[in-house]
Protein backbone atom coordinates (compact mmCIF):
# COMPACT_ATOMS: atom_id res chain seq x y z
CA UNK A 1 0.16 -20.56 24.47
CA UNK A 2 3.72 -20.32 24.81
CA UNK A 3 5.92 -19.51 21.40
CA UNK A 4 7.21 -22.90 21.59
CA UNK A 5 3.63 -24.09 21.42
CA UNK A 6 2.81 -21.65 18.31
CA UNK A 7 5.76 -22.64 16.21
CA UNK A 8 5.33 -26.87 16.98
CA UNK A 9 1.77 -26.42 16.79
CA UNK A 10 0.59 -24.33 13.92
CA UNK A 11 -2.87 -23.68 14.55
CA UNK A 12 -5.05 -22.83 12.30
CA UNK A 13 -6.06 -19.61 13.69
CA UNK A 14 -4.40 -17.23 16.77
CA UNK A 15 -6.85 -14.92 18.07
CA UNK A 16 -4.95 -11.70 19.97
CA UNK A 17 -7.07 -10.48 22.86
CA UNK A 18 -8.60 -6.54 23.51
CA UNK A 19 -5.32 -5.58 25.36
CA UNK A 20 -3.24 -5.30 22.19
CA UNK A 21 -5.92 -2.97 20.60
CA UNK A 22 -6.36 -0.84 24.07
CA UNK A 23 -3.78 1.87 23.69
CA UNK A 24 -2.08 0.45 19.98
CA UNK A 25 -2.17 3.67 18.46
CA UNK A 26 0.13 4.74 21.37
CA UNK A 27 2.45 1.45 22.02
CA UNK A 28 5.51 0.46 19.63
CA UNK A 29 5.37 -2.50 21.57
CA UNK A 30 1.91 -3.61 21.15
CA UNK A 31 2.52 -2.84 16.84
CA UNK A 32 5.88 -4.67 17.25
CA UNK A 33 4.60 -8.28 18.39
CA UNK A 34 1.31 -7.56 16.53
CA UNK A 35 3.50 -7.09 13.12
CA UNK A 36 5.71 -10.52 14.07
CA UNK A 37 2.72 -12.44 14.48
CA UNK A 38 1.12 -11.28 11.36
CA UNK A 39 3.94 -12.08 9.45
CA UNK A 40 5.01 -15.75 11.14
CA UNK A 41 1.30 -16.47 10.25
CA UNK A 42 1.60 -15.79 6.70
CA UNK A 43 -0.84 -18.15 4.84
CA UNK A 44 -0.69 -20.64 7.10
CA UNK A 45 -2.72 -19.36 10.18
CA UNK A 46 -4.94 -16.68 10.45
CA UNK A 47 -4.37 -13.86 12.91
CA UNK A 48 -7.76 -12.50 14.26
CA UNK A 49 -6.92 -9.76 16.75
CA UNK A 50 -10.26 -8.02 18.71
CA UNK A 51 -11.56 -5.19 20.50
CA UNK A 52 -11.09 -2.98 17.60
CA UNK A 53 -12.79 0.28 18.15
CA UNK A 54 -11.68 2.95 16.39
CA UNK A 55 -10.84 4.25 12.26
CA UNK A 56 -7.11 4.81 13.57
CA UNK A 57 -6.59 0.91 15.13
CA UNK A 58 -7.93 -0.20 12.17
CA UNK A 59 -5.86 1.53 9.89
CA UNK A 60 -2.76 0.74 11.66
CA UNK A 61 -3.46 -3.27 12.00
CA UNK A 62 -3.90 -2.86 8.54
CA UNK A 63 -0.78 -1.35 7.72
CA UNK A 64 0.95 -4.31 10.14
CA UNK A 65 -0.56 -6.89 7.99
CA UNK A 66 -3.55 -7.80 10.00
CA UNK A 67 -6.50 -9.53 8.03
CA UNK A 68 -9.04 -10.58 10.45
CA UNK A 69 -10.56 -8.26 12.94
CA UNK A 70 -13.30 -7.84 15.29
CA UNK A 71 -14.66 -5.27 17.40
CA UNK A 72 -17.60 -2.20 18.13
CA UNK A 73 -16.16 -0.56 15.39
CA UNK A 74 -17.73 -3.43 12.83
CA UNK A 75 -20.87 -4.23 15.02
CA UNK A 76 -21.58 -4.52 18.66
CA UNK A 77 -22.15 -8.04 20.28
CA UNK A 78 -26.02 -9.43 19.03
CA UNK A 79 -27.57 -12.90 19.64
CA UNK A 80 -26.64 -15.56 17.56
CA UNK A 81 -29.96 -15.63 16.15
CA UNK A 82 -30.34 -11.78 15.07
CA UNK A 83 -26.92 -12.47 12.77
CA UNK A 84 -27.47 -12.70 8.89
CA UNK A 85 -25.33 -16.06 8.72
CA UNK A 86 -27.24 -17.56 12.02
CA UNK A 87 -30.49 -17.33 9.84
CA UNK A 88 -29.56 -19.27 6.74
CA UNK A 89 -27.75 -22.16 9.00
CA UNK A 90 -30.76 -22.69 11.30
């Protein structure tokens, strides 16, 4: 998606890929563009970023504003129907 594309689009949610969590403890860069798009999505969308693996990338998405998250840190991949939530909706 192109930045034209995220500002005439708004989507509801922008999911960041593994390569801005590989090395962010180490990258201005990576923080930089992470912090911009946590702050253009405000309230409106919600920025999910994954492959979150350690205490440190956590603490520093936190610190750039980051809300959603996903990674080994939280839980390692399982089947859809060993999940809590799966249970309840099937």
């Amino acid at each position: 998606m192109s930045l034209k594309q995220l500002v005439d689009f708004e989507p509801d949610y922008i999911k960041l890929s593994k390569y801005f969590t590989n090395g962010l403890e180490h990258s201005r860069g990576k923080q930089k563009v992470i912090k911009m798009l946590a702050d253009f999505c405000g309230e409106q969308s919600k920025l999910i970023v994954e492959g979150i693996e350690n205490e440190r990338q956590f603490e520093i998405l936190e610190q750039l504003g980051v809300i959603y998250g996903q990674g080994y840190l939280f839980a390692k991949p399982q089947p859809l129907e060993n999940l809590m939530f799966a249970k309840s909706i099937l």
